[in-house]
PDB file of N, CA and C in Angstrom:
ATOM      1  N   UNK A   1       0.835  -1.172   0.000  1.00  0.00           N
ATOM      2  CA  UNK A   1       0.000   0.000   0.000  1.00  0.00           C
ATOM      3  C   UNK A   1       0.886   1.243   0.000  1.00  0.00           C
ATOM      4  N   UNK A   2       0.591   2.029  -0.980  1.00  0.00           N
ATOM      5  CA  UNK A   2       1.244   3.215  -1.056  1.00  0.00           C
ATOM      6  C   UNK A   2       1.306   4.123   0.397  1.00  0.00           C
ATOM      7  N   UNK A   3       0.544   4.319   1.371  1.00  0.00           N
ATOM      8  CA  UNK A   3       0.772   5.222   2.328  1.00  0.00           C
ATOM      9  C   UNK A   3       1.218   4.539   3.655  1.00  0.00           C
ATOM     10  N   UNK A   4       1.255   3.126   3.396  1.00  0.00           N
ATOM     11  CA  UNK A   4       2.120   2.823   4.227  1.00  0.00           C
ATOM     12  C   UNK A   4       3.738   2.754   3.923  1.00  0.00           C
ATOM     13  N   UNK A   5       3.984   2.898   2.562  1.00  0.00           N
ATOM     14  CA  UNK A   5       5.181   2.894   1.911  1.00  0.00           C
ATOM     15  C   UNK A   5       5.968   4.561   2.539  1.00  0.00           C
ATOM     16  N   UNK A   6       5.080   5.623   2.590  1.00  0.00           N
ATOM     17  CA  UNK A   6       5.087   6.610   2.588  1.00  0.00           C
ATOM     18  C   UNK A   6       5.216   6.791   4.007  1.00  0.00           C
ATOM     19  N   UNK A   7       4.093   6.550   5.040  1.00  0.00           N
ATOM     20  CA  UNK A   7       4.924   6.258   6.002  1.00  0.00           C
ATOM     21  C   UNK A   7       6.259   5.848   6.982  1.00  0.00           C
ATOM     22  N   UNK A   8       6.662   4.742   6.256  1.00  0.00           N
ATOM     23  CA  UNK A   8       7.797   4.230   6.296  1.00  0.00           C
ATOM     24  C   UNK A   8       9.307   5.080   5.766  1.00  0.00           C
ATOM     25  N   UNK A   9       9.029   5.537   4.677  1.00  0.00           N
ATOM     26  CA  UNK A   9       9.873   5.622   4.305  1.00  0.00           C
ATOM     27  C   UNK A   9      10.027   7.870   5.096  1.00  0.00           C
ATOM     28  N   UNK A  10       9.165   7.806   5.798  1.00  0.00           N
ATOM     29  CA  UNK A  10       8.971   9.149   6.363  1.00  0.00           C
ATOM     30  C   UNK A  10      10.102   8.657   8.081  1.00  0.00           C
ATOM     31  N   UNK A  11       9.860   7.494   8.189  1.00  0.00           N
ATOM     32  CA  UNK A  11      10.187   7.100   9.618  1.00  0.00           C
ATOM     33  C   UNK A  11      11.920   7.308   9.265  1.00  0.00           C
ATOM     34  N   UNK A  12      12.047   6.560   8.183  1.00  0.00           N
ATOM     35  CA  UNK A  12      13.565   6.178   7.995  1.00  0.00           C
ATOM     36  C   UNK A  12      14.002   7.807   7.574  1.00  0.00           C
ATOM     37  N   UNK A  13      13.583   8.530   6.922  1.00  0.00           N
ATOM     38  CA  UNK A  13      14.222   9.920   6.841  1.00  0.00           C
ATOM     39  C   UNK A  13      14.695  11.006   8.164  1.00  0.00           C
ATOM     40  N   UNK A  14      13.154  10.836   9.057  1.00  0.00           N
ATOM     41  CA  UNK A  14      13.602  11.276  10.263  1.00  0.00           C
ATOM     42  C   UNK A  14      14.668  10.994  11.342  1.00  0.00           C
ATOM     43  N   UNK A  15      14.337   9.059  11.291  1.00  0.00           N
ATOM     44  CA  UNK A  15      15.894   8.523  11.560  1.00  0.00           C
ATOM     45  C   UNK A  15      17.207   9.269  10.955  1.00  0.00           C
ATOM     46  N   UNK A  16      17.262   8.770   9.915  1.00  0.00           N
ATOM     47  CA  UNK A  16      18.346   9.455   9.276  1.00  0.00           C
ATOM     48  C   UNK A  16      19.124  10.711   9.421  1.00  0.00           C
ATOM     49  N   UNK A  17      18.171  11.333   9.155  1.00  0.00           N
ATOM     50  CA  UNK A  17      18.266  13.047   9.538  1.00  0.00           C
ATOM     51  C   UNK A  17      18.858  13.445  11.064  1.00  0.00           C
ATOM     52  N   UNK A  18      18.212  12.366  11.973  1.00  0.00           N
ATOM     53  CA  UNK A  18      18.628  12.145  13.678  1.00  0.00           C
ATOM     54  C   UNK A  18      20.281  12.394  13.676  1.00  0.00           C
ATOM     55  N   UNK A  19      20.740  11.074  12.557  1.00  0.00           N
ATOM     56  CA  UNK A  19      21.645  10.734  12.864  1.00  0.00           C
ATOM     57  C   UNK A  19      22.984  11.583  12.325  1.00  0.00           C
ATOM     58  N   UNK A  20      22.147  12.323  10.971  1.00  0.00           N
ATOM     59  CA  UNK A  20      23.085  13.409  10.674  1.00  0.00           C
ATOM     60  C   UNK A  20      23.395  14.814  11.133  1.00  0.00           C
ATOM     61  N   UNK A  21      22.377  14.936  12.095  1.00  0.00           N
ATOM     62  CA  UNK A  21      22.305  16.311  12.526  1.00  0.00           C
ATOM     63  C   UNK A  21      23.086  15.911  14.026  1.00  0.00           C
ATOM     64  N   UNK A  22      22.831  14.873  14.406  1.00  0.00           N
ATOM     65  CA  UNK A  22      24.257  14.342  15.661  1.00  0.00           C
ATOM     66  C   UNK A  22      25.528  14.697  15.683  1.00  0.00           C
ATOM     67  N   UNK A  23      25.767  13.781  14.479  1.00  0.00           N
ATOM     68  CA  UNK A  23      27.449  13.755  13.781  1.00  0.00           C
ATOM     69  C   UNK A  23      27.652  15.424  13.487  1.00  0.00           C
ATOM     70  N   UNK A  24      26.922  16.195  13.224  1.00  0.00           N
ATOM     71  CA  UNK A  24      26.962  17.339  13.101  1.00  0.00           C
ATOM     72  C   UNK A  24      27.678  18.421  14.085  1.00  0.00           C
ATOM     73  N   UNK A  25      26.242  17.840  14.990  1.00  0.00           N
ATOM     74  CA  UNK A  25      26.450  18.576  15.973  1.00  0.00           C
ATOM     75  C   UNK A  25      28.049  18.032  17.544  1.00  0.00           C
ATOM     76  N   UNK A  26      28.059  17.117  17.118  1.00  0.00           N
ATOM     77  CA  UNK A  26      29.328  16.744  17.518  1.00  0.00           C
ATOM     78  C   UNK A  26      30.509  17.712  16.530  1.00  0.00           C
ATOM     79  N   UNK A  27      30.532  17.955  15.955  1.00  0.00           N
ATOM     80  CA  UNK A  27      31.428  18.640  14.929  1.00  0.00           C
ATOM     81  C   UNK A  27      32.360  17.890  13.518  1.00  0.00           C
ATOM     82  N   UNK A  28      31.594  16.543  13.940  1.00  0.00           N
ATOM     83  CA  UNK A  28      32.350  15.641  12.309  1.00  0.00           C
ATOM     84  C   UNK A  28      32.048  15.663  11.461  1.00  0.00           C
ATOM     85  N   UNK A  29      32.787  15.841  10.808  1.00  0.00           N
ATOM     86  CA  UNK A  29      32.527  15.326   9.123  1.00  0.00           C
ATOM     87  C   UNK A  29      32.827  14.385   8.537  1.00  0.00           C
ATOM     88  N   UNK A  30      32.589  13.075   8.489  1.00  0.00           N
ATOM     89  CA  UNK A  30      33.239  11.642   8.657  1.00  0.00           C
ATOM     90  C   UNK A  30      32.684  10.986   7.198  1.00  0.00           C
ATOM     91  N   UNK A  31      33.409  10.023   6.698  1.00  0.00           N
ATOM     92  CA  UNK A  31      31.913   9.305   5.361  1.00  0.00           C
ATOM     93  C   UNK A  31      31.058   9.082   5.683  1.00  0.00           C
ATOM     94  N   UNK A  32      30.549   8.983   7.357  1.00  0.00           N
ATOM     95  CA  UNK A  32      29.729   8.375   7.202  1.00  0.00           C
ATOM     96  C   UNK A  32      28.716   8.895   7.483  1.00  0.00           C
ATOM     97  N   UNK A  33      28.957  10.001   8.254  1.00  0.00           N
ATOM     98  CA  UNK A  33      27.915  11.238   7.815  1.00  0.00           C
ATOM     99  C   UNK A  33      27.705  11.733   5.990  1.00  0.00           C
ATOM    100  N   UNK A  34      28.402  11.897   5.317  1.00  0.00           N
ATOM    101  CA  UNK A  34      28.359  12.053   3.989  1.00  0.00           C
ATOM    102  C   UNK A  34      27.918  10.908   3.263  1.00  0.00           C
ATOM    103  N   UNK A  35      27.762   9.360   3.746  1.00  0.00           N
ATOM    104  CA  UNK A  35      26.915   7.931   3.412  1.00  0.00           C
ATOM    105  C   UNK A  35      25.710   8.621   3.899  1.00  0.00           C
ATOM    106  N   UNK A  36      25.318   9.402   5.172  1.00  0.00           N
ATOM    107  CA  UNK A  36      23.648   9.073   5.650  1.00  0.00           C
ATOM    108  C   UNK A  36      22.927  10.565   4.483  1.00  0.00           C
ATOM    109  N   UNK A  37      23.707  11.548   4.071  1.00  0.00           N
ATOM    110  CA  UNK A  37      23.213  12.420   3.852  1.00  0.00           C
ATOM    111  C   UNK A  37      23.127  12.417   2.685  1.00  0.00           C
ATOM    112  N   UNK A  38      23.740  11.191   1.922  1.00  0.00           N
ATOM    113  CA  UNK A  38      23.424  10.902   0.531  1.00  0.00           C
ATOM    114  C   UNK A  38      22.003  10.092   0.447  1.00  0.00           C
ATOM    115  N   UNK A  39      21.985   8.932   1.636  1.00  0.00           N
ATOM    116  CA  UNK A  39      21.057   8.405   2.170  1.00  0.00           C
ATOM    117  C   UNK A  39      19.632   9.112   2.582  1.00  0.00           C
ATOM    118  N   UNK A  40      19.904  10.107   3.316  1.00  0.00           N
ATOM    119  CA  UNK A  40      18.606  11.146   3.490  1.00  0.00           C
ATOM    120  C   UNK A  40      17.725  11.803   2.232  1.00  0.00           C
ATOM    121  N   UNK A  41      19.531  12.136   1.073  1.00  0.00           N
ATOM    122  CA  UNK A  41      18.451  12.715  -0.149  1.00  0.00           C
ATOM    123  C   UNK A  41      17.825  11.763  -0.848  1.00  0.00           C
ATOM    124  N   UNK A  42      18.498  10.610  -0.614  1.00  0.00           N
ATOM    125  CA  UNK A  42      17.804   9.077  -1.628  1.00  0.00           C
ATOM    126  C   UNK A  42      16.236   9.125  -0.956  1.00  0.00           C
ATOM    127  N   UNK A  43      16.321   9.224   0.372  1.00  0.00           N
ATOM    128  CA  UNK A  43      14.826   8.476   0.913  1.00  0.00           C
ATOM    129  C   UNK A  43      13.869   9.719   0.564  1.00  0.00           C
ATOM    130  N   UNK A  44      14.318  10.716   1.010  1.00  0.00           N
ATOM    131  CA  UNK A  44      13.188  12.241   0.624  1.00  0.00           C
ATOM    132  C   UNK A  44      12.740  12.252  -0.869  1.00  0.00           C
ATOM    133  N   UNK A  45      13.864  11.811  -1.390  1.00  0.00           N
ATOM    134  CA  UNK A  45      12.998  11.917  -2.774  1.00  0.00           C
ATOM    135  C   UNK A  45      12.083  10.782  -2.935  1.00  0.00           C
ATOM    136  N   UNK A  46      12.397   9.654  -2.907  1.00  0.00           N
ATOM    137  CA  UNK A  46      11.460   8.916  -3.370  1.00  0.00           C
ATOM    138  C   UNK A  46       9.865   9.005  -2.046  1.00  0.00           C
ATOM    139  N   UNK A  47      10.114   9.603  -0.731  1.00  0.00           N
ATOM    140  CA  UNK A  47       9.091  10.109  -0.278  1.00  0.00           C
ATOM    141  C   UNK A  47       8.307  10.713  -1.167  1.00  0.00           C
ATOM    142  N   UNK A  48       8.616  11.722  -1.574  1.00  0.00           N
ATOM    143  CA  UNK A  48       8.158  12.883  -2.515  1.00  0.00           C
ATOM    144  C   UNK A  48       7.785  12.494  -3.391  1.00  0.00           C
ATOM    145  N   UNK A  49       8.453  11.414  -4.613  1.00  0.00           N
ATOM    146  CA  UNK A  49       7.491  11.015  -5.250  1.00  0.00           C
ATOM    147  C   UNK A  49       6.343   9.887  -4.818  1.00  0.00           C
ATOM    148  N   UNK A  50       6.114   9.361  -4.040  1.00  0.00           N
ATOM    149  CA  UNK A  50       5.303   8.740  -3.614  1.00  0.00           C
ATOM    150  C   UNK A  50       4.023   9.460  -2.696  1.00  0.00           C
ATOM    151  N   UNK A  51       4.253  10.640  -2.354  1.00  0.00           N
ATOM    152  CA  UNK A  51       3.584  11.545  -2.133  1.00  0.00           C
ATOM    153  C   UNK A  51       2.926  12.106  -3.692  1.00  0.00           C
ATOM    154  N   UNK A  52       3.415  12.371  -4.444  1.00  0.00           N
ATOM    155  CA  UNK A  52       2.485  13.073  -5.492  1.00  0.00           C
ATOM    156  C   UNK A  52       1.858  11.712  -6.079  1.00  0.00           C
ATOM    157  N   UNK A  53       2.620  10.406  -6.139  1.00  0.00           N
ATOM    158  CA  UNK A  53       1.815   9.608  -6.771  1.00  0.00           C
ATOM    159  C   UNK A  53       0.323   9.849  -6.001  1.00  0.00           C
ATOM    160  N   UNK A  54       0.100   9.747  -4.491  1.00  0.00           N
ATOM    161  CA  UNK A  54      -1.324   9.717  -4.020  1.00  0.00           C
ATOM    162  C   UNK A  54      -1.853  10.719  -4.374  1.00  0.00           C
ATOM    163  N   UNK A  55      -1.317  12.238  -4.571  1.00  0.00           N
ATOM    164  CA  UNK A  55      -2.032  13.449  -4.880  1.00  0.00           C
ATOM    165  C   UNK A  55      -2.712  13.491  -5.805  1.00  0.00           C
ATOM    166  N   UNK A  56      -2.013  12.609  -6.994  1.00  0.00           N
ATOM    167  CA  UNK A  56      -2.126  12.729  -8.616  1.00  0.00           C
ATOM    168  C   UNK A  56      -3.650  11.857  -8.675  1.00  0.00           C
ATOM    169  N   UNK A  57      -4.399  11.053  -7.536  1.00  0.00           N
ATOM    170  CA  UNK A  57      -5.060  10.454  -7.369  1.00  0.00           C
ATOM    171  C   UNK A  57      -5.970  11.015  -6.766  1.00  0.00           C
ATOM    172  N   UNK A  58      -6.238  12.659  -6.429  1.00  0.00           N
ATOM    173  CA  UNK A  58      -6.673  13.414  -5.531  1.00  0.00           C
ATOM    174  C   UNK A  58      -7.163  12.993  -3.763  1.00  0.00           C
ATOM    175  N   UNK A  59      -5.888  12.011  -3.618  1.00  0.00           N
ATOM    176  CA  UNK A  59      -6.176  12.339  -2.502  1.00  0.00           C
ATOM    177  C   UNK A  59      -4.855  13.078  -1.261  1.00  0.00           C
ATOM    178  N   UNK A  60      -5.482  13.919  -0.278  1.00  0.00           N
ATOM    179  CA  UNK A  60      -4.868  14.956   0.306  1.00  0.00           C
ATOM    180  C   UNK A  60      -4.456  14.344   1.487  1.00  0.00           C
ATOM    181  N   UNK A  61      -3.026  14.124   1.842  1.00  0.00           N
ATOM    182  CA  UNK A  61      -2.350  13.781   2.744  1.00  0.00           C
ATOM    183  C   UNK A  61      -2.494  14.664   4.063  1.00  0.00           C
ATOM    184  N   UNK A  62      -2.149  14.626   5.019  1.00  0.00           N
ATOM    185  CA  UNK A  62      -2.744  15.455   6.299  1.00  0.00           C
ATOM    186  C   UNK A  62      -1.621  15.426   7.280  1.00  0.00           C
ATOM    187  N   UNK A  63      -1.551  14.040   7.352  1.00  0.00           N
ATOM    188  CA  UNK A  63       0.079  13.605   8.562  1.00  0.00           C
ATOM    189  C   UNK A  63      -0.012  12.269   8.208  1.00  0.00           C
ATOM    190  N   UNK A  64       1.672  12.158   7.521  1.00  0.00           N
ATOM    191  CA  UNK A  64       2.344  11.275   7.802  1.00  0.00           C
ATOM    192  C   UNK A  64       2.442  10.447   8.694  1.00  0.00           C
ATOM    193  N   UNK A  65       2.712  10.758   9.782  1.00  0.00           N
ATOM    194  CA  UNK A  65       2.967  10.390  10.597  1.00  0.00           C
ATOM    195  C   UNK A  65       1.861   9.201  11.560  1.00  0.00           C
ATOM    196  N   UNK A  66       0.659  10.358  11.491  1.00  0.00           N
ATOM    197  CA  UNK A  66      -0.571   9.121  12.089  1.00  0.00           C
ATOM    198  C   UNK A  66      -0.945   8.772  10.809  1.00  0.00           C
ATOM    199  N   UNK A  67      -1.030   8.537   9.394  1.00  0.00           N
ATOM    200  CA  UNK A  67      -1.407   8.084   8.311  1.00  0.00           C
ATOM    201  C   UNK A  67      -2.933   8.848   7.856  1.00  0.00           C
ATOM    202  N   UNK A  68      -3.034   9.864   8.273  1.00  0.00           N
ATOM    203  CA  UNK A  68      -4.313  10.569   8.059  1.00  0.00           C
ATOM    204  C   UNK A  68      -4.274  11.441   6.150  1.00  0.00           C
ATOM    205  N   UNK A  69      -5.472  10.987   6.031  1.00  0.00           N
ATOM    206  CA  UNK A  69      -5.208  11.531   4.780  1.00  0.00           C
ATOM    207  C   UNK A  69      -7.322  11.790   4.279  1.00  0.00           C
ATOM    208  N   UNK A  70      -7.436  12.547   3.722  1.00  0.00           N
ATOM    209  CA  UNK A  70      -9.049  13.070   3.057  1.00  0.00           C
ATOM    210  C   UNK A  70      -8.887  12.836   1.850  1.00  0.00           C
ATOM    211  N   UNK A  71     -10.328  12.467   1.406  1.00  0.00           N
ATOM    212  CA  UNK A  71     -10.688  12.296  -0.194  1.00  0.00           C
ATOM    213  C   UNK A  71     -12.000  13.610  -0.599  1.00  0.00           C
ATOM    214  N   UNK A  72     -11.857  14.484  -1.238  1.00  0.00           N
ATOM    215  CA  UNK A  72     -13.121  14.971  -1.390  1.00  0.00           C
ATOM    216  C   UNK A  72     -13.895  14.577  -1.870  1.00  0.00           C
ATOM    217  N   UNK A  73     -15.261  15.039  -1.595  1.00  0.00           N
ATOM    218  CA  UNK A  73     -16.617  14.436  -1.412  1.00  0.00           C
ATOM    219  C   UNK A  73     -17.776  15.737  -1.452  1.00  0.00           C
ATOM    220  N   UNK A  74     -19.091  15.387  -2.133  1.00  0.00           N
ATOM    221  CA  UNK A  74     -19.731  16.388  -1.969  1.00  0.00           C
ATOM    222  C   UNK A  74     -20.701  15.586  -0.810  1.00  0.00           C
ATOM    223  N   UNK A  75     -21.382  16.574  -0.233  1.00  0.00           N
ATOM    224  CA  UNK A  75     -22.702  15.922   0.750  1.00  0.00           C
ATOM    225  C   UNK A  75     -24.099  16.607   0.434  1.00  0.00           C
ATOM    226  N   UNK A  76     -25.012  16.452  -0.108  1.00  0.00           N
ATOM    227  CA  UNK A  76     -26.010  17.871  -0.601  1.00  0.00           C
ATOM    228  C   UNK A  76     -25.544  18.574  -1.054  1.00  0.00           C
ATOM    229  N   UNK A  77     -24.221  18.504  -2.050  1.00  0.00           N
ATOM    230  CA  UNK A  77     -24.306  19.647  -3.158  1.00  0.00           C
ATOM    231  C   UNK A  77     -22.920  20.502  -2.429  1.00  0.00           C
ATOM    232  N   UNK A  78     -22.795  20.461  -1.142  1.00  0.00           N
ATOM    233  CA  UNK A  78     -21.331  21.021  -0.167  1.00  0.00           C
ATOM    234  C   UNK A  78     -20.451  19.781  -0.265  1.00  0.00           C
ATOM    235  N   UNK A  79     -19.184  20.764  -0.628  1.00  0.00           N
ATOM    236  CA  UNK A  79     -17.858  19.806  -0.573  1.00  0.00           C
ATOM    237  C   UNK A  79     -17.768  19.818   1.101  1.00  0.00           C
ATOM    238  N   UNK A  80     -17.208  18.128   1.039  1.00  0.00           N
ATOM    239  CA  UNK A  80     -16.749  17.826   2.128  1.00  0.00           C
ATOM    240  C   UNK A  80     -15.738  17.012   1.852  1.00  0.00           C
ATOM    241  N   UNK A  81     -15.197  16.230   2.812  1.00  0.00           N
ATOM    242  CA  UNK A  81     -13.693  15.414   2.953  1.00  0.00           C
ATOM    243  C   UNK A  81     -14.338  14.287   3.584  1.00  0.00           C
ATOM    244  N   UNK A  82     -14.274  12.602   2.869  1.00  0.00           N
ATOM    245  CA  UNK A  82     -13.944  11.898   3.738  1.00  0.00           C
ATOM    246  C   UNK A  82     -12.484  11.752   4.129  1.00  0.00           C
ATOM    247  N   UNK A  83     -12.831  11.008   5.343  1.00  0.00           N
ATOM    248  CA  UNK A  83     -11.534  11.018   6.421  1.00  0.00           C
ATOM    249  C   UNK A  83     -11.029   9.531   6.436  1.00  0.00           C
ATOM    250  N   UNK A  84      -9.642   9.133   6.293  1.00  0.00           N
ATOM    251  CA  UNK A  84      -9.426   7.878   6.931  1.00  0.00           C
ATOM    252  C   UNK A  84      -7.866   7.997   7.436  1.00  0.00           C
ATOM    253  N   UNK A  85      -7.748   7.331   8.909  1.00  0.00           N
ATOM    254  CA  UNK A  85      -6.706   7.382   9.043  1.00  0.00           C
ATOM    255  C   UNK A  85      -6.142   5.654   8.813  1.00  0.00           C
ATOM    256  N   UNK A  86      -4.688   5.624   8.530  1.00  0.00           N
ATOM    257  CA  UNK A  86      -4.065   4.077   8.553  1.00  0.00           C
ATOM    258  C   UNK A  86      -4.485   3.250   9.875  1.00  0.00           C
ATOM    259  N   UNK A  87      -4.766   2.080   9.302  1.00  0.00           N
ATOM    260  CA  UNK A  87      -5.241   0.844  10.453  1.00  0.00           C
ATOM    261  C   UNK A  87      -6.800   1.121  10.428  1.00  0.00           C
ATOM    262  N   UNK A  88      -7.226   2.012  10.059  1.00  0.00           N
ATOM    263  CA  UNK A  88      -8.640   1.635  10.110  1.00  0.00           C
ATOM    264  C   UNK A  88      -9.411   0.824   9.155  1.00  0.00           C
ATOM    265  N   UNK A  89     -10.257  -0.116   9.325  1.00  0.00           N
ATOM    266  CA  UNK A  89     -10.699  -0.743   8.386  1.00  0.00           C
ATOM    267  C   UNK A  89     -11.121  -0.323   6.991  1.00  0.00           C
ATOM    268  N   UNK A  90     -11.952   0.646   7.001  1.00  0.00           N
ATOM    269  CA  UNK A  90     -12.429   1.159   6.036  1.00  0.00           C
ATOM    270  C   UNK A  90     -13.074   2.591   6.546  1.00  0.00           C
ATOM    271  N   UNK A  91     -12.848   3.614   5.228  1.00  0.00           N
ATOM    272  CA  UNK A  91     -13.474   5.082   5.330  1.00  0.00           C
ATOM    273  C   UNK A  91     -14.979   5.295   5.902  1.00  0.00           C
ATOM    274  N   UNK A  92     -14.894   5.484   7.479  1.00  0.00           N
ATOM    275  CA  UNK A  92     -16.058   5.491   8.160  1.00  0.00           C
ATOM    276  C   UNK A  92     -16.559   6.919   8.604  1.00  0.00           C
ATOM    277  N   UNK A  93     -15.849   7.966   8.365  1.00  0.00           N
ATOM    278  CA  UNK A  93     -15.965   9.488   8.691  1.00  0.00           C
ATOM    279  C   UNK A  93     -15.715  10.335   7.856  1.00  0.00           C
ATOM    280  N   UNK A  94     -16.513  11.489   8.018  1.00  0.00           N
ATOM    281  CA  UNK A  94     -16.461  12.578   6.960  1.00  0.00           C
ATOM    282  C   UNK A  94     -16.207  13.880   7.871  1.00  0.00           C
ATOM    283  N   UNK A  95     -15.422  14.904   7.469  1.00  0.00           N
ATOM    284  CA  UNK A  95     -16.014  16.132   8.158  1.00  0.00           C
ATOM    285  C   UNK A  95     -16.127  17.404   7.162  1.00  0.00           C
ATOM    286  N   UNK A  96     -16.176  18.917   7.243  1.00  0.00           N
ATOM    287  CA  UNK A  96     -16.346  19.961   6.310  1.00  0.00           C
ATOM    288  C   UNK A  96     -14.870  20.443   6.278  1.00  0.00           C
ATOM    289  N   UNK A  97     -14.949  21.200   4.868  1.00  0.00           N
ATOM    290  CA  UNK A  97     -14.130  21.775   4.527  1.00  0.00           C
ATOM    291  C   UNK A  97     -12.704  22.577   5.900  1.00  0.00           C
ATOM    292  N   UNK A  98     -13.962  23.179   6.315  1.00  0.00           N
ATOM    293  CA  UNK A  98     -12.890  23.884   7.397  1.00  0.00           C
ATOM    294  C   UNK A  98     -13.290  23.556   8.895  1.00  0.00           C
ATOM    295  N   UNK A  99     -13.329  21.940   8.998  1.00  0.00           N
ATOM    296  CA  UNK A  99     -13.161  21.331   9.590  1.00  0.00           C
ATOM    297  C   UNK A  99     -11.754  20.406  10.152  1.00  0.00           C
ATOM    298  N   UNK A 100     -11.601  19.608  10.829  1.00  0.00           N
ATOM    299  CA  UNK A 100     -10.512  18.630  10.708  1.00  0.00           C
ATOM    300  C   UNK A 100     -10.702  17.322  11.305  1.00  0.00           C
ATOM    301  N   UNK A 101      -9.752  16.891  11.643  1.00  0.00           N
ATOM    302  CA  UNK A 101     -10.342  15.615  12.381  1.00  0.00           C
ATOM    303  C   UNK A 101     -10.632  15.183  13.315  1.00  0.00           C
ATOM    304  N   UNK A 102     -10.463  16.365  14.261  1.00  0.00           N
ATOM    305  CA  UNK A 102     -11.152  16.364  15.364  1.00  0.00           C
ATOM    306  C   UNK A 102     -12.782  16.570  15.359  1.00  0.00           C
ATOM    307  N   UNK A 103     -13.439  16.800  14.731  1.00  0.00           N
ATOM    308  CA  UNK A 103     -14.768  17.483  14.219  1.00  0.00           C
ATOM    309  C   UNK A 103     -14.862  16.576  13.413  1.00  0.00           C
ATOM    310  N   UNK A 104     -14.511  15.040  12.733  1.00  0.00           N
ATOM    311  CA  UNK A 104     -15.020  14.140  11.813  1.00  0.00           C
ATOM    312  C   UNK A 104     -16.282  13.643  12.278  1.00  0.00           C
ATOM    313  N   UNK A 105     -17.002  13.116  11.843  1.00  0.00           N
ATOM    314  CA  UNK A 105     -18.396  12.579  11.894  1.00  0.00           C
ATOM    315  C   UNK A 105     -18.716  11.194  10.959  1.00  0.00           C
ATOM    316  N   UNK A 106     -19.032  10.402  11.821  1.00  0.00           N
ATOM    317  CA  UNK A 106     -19.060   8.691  11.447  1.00  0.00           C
ATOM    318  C   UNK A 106     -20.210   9.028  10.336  1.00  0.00           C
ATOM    319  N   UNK A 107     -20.244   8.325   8.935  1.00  0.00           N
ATOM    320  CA  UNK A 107     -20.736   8.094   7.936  1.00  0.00           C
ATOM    321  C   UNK A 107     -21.967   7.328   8.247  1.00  0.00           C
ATOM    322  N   UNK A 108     -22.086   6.258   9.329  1.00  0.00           N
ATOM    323  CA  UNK A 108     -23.072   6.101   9.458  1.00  0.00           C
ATOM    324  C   UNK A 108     -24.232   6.516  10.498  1.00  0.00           C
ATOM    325  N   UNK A 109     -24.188   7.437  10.627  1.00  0.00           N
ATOM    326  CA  UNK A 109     -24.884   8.468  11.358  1.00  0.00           C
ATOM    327  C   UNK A 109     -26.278   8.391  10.273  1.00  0.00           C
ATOM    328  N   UNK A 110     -27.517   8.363  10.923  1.00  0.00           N
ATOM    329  CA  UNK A 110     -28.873   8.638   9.883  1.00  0.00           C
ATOM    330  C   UNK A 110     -29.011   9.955   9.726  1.00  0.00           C
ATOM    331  N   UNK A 111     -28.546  10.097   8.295  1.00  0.00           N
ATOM    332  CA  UNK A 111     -28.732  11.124   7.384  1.00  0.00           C
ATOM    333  C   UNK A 111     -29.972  11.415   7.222  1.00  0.00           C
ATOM    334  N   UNK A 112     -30.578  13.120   7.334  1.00  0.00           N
ATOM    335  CA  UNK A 112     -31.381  13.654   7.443  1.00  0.00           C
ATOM    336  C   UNK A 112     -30.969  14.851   6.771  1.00  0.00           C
ATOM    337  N   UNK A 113     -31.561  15.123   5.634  1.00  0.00           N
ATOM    338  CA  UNK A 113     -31.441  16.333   3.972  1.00  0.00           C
ATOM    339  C   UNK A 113     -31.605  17.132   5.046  1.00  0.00           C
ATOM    340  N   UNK A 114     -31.015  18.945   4.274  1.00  0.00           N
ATOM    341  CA  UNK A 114     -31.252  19.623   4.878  1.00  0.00           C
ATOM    342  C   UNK A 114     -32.638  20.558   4.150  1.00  0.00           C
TER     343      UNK A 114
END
């Protein structure tokens, strides 16, 4: 699955990055700081493209990190966002535009037109 790929490969950059901004801050400049920071630009990019691959699919990433990501959606004619974060079974919440996910609302709630 692409956003768990994306995930992952978000974990190993931050690692990475840990480990170069250490060596840094110790004051070395060693290969092997110059191995992780060749390493850091390898993983960011292919983050990045794996990030637009989902965009190019319209859907809108949110955080990495908890795997949250929206699909737009109209509801009566108003755009809205469903919501799903990673590990959940399936897209069970929606919320509004200038809403977030704290303010999501379970899909199966009995819908009543306005």
């Amino acid at each position: 699955m692409k956003l768990r790929e994306i995930i992952e490969r978000k974990r190993l950059a931050d690692s990475l990055k840990s480990e170069v901004e250490h060596l840094r801050l110790l004051g070395f400049e060693v290969t092997e700081s110059r191995e992780k920071l060749r390493e850091l630009d390898l993983v960011v990019k292919e983050l990045m493209q794996k990030m637009v691959e989902l965009e190019d699919l319209g859907i809108i990433i949110r955080d990495i990190d908890t795997g949250l990501v929206d699909f737009p959606a109209e509801k009566f004619g108003d755009k809205v966002f469903l919501c799903w974060k990673y590990g959940e079974p399936e897209i069970e919440y929606w919320h509004g535009t200038n809403e977030g996910y704290s303010r999501r609302k379970s899909l199966r709630t009995p819908v009543i037109s306005p």
